[in-house]
PDB file of N, CA and C in Angstrom:
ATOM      1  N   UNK A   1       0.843  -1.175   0.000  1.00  0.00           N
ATOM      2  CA  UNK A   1       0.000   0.000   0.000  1.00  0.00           C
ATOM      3  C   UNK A   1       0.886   1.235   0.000  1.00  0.00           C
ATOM      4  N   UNK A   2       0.329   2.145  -1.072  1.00  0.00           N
ATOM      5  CA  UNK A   2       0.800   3.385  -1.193  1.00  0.00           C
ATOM      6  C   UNK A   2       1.147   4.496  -0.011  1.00  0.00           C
ATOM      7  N   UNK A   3       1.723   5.238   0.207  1.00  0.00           N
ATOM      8  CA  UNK A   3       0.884   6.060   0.739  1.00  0.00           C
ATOM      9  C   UNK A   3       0.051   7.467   0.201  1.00  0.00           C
ATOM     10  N   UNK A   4      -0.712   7.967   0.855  1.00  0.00           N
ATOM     11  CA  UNK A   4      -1.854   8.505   0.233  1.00  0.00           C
ATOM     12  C   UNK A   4      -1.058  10.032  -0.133  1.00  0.00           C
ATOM     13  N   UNK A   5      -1.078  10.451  -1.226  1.00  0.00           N
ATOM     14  CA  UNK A   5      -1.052  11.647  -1.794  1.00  0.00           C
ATOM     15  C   UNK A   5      -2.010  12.479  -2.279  1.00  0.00           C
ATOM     16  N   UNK A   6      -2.324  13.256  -2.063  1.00  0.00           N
ATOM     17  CA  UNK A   6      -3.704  14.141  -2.858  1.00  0.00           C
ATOM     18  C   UNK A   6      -3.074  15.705  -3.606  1.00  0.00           C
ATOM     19  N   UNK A   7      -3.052  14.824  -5.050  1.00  0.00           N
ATOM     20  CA  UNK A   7      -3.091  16.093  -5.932  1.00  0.00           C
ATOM     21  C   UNK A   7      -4.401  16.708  -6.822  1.00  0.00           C
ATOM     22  N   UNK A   8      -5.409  15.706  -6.886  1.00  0.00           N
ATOM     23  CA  UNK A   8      -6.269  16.107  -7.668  1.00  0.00           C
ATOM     24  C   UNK A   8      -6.910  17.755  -6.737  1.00  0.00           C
ATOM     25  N   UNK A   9      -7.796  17.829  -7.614  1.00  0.00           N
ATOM     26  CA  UNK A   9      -7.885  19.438  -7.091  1.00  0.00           C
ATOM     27  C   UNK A   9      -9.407  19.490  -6.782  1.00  0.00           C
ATOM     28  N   UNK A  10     -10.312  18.358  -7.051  1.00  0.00           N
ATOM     29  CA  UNK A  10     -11.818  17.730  -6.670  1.00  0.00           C
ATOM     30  C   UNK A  10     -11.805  16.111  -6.194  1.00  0.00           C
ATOM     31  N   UNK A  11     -12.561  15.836  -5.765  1.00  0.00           N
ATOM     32  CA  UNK A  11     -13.121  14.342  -5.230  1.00  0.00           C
ATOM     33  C   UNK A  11     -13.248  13.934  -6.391  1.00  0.00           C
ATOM     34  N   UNK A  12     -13.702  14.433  -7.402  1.00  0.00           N
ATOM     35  CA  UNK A  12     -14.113  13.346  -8.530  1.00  0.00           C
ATOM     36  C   UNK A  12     -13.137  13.454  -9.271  1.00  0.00           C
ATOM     37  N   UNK A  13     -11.845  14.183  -9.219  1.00  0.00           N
ATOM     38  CA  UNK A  13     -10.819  14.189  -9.992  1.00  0.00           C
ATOM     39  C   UNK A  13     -10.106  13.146  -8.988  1.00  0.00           C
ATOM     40  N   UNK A  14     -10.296  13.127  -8.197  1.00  0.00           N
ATOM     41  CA  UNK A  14      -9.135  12.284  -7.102  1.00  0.00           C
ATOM     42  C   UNK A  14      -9.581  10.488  -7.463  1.00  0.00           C
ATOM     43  N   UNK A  15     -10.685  10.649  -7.704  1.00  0.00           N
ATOM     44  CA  UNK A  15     -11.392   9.104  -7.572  1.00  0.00           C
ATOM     45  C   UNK A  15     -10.846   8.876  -8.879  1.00  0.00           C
ATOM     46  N   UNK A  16     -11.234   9.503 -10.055  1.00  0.00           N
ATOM     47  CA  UNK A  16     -10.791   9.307 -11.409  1.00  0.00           C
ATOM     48  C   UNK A  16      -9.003   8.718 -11.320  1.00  0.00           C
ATOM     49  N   UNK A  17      -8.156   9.490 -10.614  1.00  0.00           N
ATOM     50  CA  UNK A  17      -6.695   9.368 -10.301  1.00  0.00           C
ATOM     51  C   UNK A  17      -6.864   7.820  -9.690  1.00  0.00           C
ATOM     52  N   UNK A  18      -7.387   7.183  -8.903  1.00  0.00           N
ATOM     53  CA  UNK A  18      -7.181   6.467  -7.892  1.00  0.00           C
ATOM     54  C   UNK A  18      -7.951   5.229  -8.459  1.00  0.00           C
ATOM     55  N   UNK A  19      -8.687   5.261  -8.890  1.00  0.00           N
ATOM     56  CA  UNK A  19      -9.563   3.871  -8.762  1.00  0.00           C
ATOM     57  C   UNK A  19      -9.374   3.648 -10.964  1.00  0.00           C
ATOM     58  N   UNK A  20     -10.147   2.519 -10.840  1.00  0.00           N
ATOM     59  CA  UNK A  20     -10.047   1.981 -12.502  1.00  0.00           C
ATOM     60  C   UNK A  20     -11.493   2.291 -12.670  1.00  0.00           C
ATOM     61  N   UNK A  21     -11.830   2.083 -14.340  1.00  0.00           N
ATOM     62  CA  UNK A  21     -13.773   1.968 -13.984  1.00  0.00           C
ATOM     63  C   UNK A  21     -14.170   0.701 -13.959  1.00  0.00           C
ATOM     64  N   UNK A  22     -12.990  -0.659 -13.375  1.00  0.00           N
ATOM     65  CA  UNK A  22     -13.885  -1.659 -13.044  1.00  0.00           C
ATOM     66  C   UNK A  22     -14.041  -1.467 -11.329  1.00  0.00           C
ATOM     67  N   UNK A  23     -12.349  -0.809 -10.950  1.00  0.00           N
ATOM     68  CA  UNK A  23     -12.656  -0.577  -9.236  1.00  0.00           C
ATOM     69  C   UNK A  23     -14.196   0.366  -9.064  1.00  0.00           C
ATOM     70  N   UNK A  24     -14.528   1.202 -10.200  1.00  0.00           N
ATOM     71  CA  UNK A  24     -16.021   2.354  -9.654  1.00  0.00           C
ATOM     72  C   UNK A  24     -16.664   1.681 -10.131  1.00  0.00           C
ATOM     73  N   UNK A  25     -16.893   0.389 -11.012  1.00  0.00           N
ATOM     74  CA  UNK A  25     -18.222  -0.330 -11.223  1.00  0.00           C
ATOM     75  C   UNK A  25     -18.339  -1.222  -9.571  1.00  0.00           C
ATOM     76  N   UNK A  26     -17.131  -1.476  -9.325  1.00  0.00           N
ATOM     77  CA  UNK A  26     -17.611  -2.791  -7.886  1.00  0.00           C
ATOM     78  C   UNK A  26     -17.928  -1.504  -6.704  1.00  0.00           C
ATOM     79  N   UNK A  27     -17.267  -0.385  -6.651  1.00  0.00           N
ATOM     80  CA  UNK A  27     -17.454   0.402  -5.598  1.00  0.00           C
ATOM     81  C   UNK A  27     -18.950   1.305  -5.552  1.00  0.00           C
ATOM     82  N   UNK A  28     -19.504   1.019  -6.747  1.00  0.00           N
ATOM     83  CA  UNK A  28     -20.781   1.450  -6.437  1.00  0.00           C
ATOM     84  C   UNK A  28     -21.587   0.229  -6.492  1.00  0.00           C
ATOM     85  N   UNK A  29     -20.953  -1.070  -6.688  1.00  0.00           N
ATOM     86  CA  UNK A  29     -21.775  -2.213  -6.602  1.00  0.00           C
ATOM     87  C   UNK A  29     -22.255  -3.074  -5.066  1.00  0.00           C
ATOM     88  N   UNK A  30     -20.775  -2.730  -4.746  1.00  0.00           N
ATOM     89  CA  UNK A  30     -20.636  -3.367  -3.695  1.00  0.00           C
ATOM     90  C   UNK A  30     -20.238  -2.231  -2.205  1.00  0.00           C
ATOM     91  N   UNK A  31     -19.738  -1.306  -2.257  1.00  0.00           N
ATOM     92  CA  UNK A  31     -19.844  -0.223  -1.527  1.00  0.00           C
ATOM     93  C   UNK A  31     -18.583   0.145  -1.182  1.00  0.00           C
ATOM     94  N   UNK A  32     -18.025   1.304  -0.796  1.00  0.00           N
ATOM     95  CA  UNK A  32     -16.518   2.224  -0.233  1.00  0.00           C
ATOM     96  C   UNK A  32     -16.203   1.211   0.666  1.00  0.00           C
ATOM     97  N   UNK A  33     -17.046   0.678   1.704  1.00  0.00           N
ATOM     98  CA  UNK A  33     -16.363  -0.090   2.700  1.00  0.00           C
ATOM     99  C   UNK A  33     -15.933  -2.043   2.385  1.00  0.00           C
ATOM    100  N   UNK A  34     -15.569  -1.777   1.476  1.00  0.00           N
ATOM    101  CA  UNK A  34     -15.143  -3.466   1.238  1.00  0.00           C
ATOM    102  C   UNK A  34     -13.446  -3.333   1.165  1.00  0.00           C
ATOM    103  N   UNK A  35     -13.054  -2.574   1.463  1.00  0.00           N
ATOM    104  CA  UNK A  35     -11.366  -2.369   1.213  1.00  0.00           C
ATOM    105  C   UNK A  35     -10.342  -2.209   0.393  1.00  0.00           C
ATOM    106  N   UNK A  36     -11.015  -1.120  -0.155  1.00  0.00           N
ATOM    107  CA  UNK A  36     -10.317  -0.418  -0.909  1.00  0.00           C
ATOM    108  C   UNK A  36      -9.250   0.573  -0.832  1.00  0.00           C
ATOM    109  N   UNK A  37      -7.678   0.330  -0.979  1.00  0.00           N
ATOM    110  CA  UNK A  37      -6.715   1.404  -1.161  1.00  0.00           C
ATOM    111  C   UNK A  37      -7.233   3.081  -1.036  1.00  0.00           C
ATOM    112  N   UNK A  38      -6.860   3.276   0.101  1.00  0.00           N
ATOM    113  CA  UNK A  38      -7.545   4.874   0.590  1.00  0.00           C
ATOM    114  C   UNK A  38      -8.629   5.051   0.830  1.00  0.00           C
ATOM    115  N   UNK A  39      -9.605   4.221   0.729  1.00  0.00           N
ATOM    116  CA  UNK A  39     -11.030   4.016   1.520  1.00  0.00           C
ATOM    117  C   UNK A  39     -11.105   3.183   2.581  1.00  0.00           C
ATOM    118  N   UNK A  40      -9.844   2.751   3.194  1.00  0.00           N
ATOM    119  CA  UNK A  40     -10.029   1.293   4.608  1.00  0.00           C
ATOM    120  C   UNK A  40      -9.742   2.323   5.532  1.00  0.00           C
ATOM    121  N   UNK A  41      -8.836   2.624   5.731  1.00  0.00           N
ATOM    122  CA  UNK A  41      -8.422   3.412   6.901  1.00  0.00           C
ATOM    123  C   UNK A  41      -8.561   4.565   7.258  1.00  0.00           C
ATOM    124  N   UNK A  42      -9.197   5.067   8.777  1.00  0.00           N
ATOM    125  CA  UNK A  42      -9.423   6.199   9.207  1.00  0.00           C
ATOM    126  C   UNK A  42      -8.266   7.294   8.301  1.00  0.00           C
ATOM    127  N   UNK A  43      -7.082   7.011   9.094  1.00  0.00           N
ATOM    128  CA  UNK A  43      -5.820   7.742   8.491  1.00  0.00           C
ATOM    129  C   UNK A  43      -6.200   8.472   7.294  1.00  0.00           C
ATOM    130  N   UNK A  44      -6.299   7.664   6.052  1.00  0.00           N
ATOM    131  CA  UNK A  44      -6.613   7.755   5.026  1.00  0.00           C
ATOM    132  C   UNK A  44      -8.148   8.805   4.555  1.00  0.00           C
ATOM    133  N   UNK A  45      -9.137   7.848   5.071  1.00  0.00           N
ATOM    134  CA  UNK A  45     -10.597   8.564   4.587  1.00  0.00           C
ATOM    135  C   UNK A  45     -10.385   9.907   5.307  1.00  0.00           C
ATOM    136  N   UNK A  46     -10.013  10.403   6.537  1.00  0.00           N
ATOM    137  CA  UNK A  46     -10.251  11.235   6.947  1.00  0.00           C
ATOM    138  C   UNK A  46      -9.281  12.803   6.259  1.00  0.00           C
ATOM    139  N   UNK A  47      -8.195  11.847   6.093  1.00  0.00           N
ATOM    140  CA  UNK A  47      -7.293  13.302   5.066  1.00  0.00           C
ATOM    141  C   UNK A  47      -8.098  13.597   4.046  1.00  0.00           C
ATOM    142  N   UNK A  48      -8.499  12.347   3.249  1.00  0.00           N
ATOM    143  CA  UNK A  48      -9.358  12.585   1.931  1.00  0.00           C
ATOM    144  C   UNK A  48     -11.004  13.508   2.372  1.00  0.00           C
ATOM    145  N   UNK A  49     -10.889  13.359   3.089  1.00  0.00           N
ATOM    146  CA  UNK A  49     -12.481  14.540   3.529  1.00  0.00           C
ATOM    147  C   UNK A  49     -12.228  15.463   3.610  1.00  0.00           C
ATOM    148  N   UNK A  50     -10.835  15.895   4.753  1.00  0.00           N
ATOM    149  CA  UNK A  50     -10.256  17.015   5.066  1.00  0.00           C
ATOM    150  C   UNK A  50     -10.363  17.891   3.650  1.00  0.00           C
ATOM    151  N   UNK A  51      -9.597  17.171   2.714  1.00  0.00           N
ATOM    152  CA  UNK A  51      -8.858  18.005   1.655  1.00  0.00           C
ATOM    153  C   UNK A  51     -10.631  18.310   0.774  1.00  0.00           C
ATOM    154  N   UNK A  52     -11.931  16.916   0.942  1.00  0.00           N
ATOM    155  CA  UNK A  52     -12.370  17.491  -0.107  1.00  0.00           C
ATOM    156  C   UNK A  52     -13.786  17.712   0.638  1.00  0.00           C
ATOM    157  N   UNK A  53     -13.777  18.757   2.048  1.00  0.00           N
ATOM    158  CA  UNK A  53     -15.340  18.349   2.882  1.00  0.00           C
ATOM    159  C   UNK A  53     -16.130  19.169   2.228  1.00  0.00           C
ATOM    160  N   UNK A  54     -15.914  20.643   1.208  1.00  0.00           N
ATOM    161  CA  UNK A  54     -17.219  21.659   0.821  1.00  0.00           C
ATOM    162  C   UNK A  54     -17.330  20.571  -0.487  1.00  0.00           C
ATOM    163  N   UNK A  55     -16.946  20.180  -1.204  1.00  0.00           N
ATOM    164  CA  UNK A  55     -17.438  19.252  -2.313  1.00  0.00           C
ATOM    165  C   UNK A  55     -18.164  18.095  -2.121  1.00  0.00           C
ATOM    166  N   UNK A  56     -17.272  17.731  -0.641  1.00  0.00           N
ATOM    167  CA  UNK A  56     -18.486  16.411  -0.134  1.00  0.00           C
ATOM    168  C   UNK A  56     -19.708  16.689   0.324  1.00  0.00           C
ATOM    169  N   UNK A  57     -19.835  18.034   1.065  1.00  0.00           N
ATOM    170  CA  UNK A  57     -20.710  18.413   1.686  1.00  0.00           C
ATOM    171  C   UNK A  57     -22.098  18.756   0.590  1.00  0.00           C
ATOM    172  N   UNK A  58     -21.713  19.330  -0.960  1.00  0.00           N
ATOM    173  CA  UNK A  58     -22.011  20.031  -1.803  1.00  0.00           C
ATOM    174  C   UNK A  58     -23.215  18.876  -2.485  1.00  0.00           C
ATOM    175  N   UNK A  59     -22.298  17.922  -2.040  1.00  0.00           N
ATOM    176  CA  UNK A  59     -22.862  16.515  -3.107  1.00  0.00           C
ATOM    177  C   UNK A  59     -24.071  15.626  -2.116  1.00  0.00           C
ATOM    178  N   UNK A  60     -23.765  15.885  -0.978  1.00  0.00           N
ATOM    179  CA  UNK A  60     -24.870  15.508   0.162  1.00  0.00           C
ATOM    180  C   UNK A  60     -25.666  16.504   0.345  1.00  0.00           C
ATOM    181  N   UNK A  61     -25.815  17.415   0.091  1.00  0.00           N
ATOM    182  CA  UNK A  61     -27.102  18.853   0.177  1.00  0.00           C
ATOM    183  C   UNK A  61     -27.852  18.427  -1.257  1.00  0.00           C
ATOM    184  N   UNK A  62     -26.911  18.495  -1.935  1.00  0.00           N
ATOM    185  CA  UNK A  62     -27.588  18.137  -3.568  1.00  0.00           C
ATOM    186  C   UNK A  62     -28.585  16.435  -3.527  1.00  0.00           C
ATOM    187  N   UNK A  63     -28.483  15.596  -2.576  1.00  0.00           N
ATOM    188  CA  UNK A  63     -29.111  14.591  -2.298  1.00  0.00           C
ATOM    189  C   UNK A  63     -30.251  14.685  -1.694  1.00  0.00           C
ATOM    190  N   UNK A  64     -29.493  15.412  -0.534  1.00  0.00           N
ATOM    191  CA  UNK A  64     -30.545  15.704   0.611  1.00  0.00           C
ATOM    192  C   UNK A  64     -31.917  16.069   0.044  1.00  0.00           C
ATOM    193  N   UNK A  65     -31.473  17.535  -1.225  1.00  0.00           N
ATOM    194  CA  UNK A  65     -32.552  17.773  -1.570  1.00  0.00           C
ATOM    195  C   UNK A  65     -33.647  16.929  -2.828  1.00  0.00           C
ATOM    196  N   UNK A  66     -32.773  16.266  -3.724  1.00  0.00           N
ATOM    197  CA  UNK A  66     -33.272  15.487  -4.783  1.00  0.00           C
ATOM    198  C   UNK A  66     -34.015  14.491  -4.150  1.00  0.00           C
ATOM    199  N   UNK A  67     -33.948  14.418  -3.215  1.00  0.00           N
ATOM    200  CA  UNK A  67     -33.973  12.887  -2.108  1.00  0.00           C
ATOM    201  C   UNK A  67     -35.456  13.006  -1.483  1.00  0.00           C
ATOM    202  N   UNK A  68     -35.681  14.611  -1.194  1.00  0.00           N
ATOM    203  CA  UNK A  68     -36.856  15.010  -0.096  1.00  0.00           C
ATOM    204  C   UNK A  68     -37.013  14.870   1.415  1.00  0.00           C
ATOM    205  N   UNK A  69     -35.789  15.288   1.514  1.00  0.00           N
ATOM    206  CA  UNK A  69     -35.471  15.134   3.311  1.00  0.00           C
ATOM    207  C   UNK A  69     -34.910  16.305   3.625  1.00  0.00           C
ATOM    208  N   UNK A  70     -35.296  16.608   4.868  1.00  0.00           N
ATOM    209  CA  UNK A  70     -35.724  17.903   5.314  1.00  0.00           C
ATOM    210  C   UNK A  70     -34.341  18.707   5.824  1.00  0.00           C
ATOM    211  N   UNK A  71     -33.433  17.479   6.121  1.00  0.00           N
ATOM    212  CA  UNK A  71     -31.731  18.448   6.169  1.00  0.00           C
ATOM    213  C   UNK A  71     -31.012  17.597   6.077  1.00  0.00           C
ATOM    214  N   UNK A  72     -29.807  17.755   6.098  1.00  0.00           N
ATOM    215  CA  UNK A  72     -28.784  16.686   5.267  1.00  0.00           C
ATOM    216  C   UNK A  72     -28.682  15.624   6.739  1.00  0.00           C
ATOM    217  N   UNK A  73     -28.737  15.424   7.935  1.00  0.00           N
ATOM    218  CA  UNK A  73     -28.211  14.672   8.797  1.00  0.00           C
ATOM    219  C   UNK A  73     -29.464  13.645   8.947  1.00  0.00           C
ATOM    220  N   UNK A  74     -30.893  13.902   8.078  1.00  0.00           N
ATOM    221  CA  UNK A  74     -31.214  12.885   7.786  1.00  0.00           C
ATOM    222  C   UNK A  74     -31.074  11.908   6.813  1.00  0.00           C
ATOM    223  N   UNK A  75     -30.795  12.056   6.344  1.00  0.00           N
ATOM    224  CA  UNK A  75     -30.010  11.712   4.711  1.00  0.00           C
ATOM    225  C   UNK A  75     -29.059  10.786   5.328  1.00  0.00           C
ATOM    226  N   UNK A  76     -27.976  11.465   6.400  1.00  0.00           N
ATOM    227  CA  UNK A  76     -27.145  10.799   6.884  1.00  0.00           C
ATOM    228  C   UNK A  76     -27.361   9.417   7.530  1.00  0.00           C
ATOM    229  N   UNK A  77     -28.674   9.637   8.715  1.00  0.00           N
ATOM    230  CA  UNK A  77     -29.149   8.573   9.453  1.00  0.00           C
ATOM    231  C   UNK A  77     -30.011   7.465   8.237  1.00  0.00           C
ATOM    232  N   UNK A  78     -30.222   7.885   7.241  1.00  0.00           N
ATOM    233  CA  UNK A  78     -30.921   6.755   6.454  1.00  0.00           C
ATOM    234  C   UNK A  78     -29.405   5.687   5.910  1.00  0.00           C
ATOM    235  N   UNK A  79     -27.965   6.159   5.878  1.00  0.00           N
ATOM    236  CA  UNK A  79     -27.314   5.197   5.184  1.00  0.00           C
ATOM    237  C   UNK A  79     -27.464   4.198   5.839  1.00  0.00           C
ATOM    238  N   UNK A  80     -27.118   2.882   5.545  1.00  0.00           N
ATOM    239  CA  UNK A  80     -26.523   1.487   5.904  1.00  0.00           C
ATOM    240  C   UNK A  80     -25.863   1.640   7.265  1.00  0.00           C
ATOM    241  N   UNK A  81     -24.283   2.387   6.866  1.00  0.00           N
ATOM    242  CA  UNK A  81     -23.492   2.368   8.110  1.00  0.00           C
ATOM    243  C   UNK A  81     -23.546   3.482   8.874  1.00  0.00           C
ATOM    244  N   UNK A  82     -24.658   4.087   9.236  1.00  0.00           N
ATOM    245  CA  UNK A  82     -24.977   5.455   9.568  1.00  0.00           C
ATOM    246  C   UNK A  82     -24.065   5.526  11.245  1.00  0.00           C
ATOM    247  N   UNK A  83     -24.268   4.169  11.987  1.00  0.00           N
ATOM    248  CA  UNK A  83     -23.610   4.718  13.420  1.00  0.00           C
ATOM    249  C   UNK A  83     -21.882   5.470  13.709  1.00  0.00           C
ATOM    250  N   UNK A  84     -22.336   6.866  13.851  1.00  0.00           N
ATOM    251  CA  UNK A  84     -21.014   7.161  14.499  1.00  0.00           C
ATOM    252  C   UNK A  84     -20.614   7.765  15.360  1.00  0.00           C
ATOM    253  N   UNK A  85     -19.442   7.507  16.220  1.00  0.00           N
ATOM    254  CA  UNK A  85     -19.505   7.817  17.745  1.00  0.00           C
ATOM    255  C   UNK A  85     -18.140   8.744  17.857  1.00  0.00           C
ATOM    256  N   UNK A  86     -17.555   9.135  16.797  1.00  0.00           N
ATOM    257  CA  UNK A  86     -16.740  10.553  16.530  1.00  0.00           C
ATOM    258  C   UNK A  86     -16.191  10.628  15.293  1.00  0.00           C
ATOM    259  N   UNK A  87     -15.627  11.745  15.451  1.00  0.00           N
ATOM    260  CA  UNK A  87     -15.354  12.928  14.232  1.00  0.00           C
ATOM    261  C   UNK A  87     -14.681  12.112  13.139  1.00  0.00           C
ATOM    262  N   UNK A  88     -13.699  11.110  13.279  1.00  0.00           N
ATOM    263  CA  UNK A  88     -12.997  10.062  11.998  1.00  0.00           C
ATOM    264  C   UNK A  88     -14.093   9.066  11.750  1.00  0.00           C
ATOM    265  N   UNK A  89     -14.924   8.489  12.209  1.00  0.00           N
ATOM    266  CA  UNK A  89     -16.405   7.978  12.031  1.00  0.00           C
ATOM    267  C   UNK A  89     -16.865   8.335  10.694  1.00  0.00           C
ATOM    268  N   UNK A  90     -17.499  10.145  11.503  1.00  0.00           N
ATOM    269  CA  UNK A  90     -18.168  10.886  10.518  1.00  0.00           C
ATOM    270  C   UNK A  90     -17.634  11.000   9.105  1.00  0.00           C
ATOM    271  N   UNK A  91     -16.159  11.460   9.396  1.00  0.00           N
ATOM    272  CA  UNK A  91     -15.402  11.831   8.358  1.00  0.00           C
ATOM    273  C   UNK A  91     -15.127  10.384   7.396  1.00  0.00           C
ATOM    274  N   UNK A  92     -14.942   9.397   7.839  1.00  0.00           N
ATOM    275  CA  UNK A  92     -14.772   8.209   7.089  1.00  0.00           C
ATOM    276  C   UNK A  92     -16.122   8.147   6.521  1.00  0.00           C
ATOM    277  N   UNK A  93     -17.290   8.137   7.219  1.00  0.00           N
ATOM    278  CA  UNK A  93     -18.915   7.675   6.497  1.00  0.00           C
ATOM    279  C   UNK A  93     -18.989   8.790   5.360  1.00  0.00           C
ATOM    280  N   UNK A  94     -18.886   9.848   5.924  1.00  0.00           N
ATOM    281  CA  UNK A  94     -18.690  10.933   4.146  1.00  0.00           C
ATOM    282  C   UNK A  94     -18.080  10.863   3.112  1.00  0.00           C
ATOM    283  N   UNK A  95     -16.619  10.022   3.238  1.00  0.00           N
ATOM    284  CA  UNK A  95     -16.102   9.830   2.359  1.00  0.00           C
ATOM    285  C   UNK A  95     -16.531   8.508   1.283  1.00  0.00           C
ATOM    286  N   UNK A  96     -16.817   7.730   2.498  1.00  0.00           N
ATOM    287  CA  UNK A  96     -17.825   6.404   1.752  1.00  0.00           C
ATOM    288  C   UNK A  96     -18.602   6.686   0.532  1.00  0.00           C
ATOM    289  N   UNK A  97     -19.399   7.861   1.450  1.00  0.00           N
ATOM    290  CA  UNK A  97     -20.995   8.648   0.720  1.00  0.00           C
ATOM    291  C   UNK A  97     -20.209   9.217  -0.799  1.00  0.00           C
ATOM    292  N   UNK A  98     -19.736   9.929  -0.564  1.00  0.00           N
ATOM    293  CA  UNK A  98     -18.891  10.733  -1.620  1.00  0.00           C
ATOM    294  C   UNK A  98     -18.397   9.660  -2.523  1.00  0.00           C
ATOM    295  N   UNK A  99     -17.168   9.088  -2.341  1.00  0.00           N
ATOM    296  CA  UNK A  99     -16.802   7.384  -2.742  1.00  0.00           C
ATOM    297  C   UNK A  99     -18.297   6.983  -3.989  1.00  0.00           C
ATOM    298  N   UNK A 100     -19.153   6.437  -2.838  1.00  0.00           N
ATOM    299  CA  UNK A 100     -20.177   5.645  -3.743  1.00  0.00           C
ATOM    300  C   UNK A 100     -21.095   6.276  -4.789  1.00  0.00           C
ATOM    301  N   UNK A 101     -21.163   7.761  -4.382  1.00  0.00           N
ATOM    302  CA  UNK A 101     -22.271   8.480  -5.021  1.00  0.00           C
ATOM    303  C   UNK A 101     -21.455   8.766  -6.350  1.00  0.00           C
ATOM    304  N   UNK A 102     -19.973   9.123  -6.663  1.00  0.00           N
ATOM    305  CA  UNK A 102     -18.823   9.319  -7.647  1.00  0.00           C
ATOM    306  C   UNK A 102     -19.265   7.868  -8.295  1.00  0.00           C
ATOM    307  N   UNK A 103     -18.981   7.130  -7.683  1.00  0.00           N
ATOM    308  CA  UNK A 103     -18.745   5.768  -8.820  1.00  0.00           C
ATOM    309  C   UNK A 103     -19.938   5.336  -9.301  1.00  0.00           C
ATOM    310  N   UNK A 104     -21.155   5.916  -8.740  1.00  0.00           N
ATOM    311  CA  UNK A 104     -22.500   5.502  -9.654  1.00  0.00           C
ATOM    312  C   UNK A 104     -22.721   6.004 -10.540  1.00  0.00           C
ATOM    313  N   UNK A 105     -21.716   7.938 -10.220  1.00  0.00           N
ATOM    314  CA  UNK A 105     -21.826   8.626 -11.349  1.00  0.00           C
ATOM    315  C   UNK A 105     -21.679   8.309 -12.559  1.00  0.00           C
ATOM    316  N   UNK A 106     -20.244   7.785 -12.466  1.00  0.00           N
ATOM    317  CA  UNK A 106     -19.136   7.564 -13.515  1.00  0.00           C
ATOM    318  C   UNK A 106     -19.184   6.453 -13.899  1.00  0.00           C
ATOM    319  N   UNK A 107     -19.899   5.578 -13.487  1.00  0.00           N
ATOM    320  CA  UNK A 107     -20.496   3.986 -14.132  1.00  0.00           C
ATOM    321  C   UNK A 107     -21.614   3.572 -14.664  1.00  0.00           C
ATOM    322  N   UNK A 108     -23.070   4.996 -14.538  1.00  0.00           N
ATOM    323  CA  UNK A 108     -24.357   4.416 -14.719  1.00  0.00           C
ATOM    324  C   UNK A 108     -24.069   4.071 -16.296  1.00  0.00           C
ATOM    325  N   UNK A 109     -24.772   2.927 -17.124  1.00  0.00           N
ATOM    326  CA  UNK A 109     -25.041   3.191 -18.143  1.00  0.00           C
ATOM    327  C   UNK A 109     -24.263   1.367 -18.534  1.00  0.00           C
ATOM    328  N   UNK A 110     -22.749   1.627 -17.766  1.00  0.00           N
ATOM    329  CA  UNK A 110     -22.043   0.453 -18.147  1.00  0.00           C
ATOM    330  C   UNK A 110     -22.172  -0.752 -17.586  1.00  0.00           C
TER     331      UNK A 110
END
């Protein structure tokens, strides 16, 4: 394992850098948390939020609202792995969110 560098200058430029489009066909198939290179570890997810949280944040408001829920931290409590009990938690489950919502982008169709 690498270690993690971040040059892209967006999340969806970073994912494009990082993953293949068979890694974003399984990562929106199967989900961010199956162990994937820069998606396993706190360490990791949490720099990657750091560097990309108004874009992550941007892309979960944009849900929130397409979605019909009344503010984004419900949105939050509807995921799968919604429990979290601090701040690398949070920051790892956003990056997931971000993670999966990118690779459905960039895969619907195929």
């Amino acid at each position: 394992m690498g270690t993690l560098i971040i040059r892209a200058k967006t999340f969806r430029g970073w994912m494009k850098a990082n993953f293949s489009k068979t890694d974003l066909k399984d990562i929106a198939k199967h989900g961010a948390d199956t162990g994937w290179q820069y998606l396993t570890y706190y360490s990791e997810t949490t720099k990657v939020y750091n560097r990309f949280k108004e874009e992550i944040w941007g892309m979960l408001l944009e849900d929130t609202e397409s979605m019909g829920y009344k503010n984004p931290f419900e949105l939050i409590a509807s995921f799968n792995r919604s429990e979290v009990g601090n701040s690398e938690q949070f920051e790892n489950l956003m990056t997931w969110f971000a993670a999966e919502k990118v690779a459905r982008e960039q895969t619907e169709g195929n």
